[in-house]
PDB file of N, CA and C in Angstrom:
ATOM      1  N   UNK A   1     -90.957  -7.824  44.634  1.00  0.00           N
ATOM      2  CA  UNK A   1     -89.791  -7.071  44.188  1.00  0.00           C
ATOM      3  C   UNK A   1     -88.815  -8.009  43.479  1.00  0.00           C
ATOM      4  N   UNK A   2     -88.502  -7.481  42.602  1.00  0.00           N
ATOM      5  CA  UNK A   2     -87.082  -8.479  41.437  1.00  0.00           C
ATOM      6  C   UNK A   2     -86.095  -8.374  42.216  1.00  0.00           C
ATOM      7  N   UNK A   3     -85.266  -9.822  42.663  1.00  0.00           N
ATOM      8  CA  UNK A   3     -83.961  -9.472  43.349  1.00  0.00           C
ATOM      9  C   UNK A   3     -83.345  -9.074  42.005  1.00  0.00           C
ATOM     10  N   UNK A   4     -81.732  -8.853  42.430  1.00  0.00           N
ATOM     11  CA  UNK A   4     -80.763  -7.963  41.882  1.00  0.00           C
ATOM     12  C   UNK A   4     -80.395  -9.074  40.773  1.00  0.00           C
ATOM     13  N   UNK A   5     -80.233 -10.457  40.933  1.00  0.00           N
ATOM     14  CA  UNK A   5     -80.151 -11.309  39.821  1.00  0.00           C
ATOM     15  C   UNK A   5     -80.749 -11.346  39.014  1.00  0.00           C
ATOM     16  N   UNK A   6     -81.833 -11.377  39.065  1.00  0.00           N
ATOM     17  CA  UNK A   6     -83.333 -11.524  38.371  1.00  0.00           C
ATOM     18  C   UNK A   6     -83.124 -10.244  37.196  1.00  0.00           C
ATOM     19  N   UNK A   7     -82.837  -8.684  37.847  1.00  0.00           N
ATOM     20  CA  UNK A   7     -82.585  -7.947  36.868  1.00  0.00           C
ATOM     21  C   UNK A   7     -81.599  -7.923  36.194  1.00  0.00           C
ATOM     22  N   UNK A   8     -80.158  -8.031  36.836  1.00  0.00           N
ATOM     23  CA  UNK A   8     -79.398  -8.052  36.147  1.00  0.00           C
ATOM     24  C   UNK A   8     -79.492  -9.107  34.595  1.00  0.00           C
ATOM     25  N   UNK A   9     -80.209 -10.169  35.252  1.00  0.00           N
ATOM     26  CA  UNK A   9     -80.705 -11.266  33.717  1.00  0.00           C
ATOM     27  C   UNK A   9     -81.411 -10.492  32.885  1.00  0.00           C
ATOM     28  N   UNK A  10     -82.093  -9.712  33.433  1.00  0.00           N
ATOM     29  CA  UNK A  10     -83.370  -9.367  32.462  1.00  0.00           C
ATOM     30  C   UNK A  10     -82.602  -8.440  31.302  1.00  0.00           C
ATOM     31  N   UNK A  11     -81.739  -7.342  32.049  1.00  0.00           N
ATOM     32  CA  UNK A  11     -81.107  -6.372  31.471  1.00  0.00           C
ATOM     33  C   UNK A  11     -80.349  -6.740  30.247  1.00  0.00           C
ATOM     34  N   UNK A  12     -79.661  -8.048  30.707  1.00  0.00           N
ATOM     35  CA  UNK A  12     -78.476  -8.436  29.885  1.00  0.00           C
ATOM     36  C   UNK A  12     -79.402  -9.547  28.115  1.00  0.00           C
ATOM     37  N   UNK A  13     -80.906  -9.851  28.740  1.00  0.00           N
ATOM     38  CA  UNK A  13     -81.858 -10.200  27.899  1.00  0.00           C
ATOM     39  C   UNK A  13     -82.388  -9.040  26.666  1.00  0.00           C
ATOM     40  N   UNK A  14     -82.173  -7.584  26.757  1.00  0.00           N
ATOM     41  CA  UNK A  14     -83.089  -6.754  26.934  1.00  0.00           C
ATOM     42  C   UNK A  14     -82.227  -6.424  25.726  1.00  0.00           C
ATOM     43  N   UNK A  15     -80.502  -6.154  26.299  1.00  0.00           N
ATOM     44  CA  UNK A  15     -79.567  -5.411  25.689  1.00  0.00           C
ATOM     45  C   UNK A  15     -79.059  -6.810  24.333  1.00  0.00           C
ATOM     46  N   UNK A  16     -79.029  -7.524  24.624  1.00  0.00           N
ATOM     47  CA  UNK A  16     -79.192  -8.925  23.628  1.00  0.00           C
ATOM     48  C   UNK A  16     -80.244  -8.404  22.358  1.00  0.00           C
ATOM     49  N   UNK A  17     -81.271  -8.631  22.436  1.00  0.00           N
ATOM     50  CA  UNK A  17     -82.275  -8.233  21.698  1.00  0.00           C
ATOM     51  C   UNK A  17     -82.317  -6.815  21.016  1.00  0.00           C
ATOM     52  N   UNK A  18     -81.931  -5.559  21.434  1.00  0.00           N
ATOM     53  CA  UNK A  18     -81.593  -4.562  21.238  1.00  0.00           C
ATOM     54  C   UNK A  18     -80.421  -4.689  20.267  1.00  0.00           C
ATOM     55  N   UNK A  19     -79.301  -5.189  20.398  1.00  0.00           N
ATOM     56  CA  UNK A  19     -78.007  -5.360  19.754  1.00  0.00           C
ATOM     57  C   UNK A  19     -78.730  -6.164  18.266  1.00  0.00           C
ATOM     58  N   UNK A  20     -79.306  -7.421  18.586  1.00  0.00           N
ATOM     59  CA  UNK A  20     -80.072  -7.761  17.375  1.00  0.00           C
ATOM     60  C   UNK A  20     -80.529  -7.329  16.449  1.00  0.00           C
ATOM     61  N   UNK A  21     -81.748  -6.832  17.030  1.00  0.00           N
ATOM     62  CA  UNK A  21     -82.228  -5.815  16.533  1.00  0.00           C
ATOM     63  C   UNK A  21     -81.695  -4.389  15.250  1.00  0.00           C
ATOM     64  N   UNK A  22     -80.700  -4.143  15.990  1.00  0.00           N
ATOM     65  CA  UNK A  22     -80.042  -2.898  15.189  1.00  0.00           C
ATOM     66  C   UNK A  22     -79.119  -3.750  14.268  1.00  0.00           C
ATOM     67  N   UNK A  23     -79.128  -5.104  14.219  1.00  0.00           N
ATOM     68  CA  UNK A  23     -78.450  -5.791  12.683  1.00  0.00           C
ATOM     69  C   UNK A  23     -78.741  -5.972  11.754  1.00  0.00           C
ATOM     70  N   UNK A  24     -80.432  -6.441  12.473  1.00  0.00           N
ATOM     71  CA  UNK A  24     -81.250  -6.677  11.514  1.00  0.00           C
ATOM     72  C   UNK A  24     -81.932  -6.095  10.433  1.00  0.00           C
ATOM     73  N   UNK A  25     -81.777  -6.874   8.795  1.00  0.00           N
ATOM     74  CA  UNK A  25     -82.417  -5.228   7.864  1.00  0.00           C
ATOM     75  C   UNK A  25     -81.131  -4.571   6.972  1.00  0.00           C
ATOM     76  N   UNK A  26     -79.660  -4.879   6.958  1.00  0.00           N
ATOM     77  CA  UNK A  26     -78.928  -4.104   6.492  1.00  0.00           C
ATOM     78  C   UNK A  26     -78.124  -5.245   6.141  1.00  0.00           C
ATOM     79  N   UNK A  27     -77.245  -4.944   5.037  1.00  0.00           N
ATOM     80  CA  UNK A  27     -76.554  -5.681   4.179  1.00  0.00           C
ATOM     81  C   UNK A  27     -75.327  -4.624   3.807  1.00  0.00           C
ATOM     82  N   UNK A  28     -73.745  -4.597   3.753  1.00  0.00           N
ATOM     83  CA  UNK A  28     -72.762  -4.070   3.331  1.00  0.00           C
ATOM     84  C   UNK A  28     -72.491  -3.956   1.801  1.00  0.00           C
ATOM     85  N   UNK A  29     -72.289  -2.920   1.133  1.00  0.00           N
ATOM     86  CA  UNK A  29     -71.262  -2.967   0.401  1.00  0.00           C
ATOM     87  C   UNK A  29     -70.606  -1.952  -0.042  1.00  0.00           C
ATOM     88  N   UNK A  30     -69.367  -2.855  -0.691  1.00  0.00           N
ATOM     89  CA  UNK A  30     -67.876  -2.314  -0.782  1.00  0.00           C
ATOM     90  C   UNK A  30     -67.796  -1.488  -2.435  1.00  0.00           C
ATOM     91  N   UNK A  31     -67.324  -0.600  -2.441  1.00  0.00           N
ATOM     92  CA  UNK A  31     -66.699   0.086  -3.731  1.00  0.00           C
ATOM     93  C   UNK A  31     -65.606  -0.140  -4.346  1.00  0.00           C
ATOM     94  N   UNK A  32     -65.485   0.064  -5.752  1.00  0.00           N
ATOM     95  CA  UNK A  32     -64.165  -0.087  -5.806  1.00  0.00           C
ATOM     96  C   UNK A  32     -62.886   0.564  -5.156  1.00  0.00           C
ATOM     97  N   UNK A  33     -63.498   1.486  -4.961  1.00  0.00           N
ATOM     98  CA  UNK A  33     -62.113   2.453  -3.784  1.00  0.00           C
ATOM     99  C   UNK A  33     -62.574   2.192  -2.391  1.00  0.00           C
ATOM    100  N   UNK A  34     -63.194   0.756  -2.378  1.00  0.00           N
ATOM    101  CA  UNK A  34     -63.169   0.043  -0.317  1.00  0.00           C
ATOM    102  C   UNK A  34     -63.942   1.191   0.604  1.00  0.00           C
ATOM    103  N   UNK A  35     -64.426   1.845  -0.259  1.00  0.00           N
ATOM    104  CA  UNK A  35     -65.481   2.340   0.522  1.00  0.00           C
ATOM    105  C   UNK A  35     -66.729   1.637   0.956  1.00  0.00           C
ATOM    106  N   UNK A  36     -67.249   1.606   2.020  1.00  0.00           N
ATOM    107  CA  UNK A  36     -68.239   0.948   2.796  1.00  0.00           C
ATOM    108  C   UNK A  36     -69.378   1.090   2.635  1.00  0.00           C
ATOM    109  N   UNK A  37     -70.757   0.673   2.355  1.00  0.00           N
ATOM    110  CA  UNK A  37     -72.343   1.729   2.019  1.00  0.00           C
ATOM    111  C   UNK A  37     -72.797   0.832   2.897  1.00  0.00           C
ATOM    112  N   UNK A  38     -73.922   0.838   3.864  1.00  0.00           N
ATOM    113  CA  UNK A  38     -74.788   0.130   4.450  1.00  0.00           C
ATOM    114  C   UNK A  38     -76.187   0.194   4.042  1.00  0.00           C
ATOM    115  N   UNK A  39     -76.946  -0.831   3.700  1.00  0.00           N
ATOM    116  CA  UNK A  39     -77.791  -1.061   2.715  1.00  0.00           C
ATOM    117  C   UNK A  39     -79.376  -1.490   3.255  1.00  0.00           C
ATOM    118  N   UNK A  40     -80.276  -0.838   3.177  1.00  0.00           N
ATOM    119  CA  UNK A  40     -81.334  -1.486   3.673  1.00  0.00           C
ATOM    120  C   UNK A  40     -81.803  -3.044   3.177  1.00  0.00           C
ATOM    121  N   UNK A  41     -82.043  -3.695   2.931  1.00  0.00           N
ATOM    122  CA  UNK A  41     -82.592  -4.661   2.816  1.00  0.00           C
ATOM    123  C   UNK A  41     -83.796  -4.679   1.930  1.00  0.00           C
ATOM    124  N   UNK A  42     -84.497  -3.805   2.708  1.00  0.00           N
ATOM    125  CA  UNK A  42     -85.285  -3.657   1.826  1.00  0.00           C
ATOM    126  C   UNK A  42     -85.451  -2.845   0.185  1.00  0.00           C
ATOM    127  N   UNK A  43     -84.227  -2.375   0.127  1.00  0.00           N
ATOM    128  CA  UNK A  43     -84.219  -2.064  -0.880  1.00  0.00           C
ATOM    129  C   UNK A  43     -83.815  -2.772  -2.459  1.00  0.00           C
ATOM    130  N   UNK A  44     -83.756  -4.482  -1.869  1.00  0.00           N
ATOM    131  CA  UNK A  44     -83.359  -5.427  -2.646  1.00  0.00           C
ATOM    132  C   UNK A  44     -84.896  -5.620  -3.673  1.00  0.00           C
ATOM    133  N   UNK A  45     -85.964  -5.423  -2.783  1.00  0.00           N
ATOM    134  CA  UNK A  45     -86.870  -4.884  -3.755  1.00  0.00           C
ATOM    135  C   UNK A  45     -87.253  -4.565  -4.942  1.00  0.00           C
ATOM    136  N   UNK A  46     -86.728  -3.111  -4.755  1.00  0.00           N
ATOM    137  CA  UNK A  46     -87.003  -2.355  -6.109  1.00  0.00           C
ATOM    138  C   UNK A  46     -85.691  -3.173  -7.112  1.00  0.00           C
ATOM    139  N   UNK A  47     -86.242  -3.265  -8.364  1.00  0.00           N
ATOM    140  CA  UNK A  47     -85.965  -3.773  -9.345  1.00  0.00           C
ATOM    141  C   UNK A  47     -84.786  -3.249 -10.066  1.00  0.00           C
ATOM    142  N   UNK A  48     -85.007  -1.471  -9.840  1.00  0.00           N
ATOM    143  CA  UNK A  48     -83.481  -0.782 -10.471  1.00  0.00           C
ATOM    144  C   UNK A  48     -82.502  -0.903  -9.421  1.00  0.00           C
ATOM    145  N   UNK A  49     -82.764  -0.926  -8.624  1.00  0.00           N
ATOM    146  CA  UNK A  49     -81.358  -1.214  -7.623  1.00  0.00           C
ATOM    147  C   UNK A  49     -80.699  -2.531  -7.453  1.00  0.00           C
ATOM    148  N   UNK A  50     -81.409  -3.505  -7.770  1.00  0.00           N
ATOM    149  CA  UNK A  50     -80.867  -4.409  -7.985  1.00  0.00           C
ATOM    150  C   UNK A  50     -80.092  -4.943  -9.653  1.00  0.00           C
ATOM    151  N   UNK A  51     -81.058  -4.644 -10.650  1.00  0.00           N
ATOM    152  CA  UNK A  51     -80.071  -4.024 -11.922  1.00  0.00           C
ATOM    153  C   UNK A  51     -78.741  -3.576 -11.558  1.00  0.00           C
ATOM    154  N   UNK A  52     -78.784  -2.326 -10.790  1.00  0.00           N
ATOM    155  CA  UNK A  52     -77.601  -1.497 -10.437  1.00  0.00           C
ATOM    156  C   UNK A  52     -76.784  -2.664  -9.663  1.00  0.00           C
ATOM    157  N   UNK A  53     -76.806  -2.783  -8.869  1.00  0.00           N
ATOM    158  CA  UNK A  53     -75.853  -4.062  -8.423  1.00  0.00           C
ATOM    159  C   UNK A  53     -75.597  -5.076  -9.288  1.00  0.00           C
ATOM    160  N   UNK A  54     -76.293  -5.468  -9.769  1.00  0.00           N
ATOM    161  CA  UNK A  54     -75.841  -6.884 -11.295  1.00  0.00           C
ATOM    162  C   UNK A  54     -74.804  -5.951 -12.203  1.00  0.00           C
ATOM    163  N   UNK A  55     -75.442  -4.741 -12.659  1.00  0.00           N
ATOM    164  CA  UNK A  55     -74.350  -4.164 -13.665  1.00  0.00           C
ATOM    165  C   UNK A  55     -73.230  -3.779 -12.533  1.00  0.00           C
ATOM    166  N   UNK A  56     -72.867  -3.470 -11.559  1.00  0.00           N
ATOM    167  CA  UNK A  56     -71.845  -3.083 -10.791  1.00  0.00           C
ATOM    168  C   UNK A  56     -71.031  -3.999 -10.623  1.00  0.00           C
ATOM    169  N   UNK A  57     -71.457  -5.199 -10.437  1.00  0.00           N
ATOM    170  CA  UNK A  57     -70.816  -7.027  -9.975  1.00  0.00           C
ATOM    171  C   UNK A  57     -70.018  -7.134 -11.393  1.00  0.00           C
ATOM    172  N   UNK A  58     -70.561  -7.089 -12.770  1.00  0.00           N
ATOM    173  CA  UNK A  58     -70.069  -7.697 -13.761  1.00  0.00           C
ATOM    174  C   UNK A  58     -69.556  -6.805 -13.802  1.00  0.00           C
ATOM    175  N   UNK A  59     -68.787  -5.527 -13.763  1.00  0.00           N
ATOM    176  CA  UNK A  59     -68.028  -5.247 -14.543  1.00  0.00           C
ATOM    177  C   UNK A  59     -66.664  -4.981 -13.772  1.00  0.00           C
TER     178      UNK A  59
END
């Protein structure tokens, strides 16, 4: 049987990794009216979306 330490570690291991996890993969950005978008990562990818961000940056 796991004493009560043992889990409580495990839990606080579990919820660590979990929190990670849900960071990982996403990138912010801001509008000109400070609006917020959350961004997959993977969508640095495709080639027009990143266009779209170069023309968005320069101007």
């Amino acid at each position: 049987m796991i004493t009560p330490k043992k889990l409580l570690k495990l839990a606080r291991k579990w919820q660590k990794q979990a929190t990670l996890s849900r960071k990982r993969g996403h990138f912010v950005v801001y509008s000109a009216d400070q609006r917020r978008f959350v961004i997959l990562i993977v969508y640095l990818q495709n080639k027009i979306f990143r266009e779209l961000l170069s023309t968005a940056y320069h101007h």
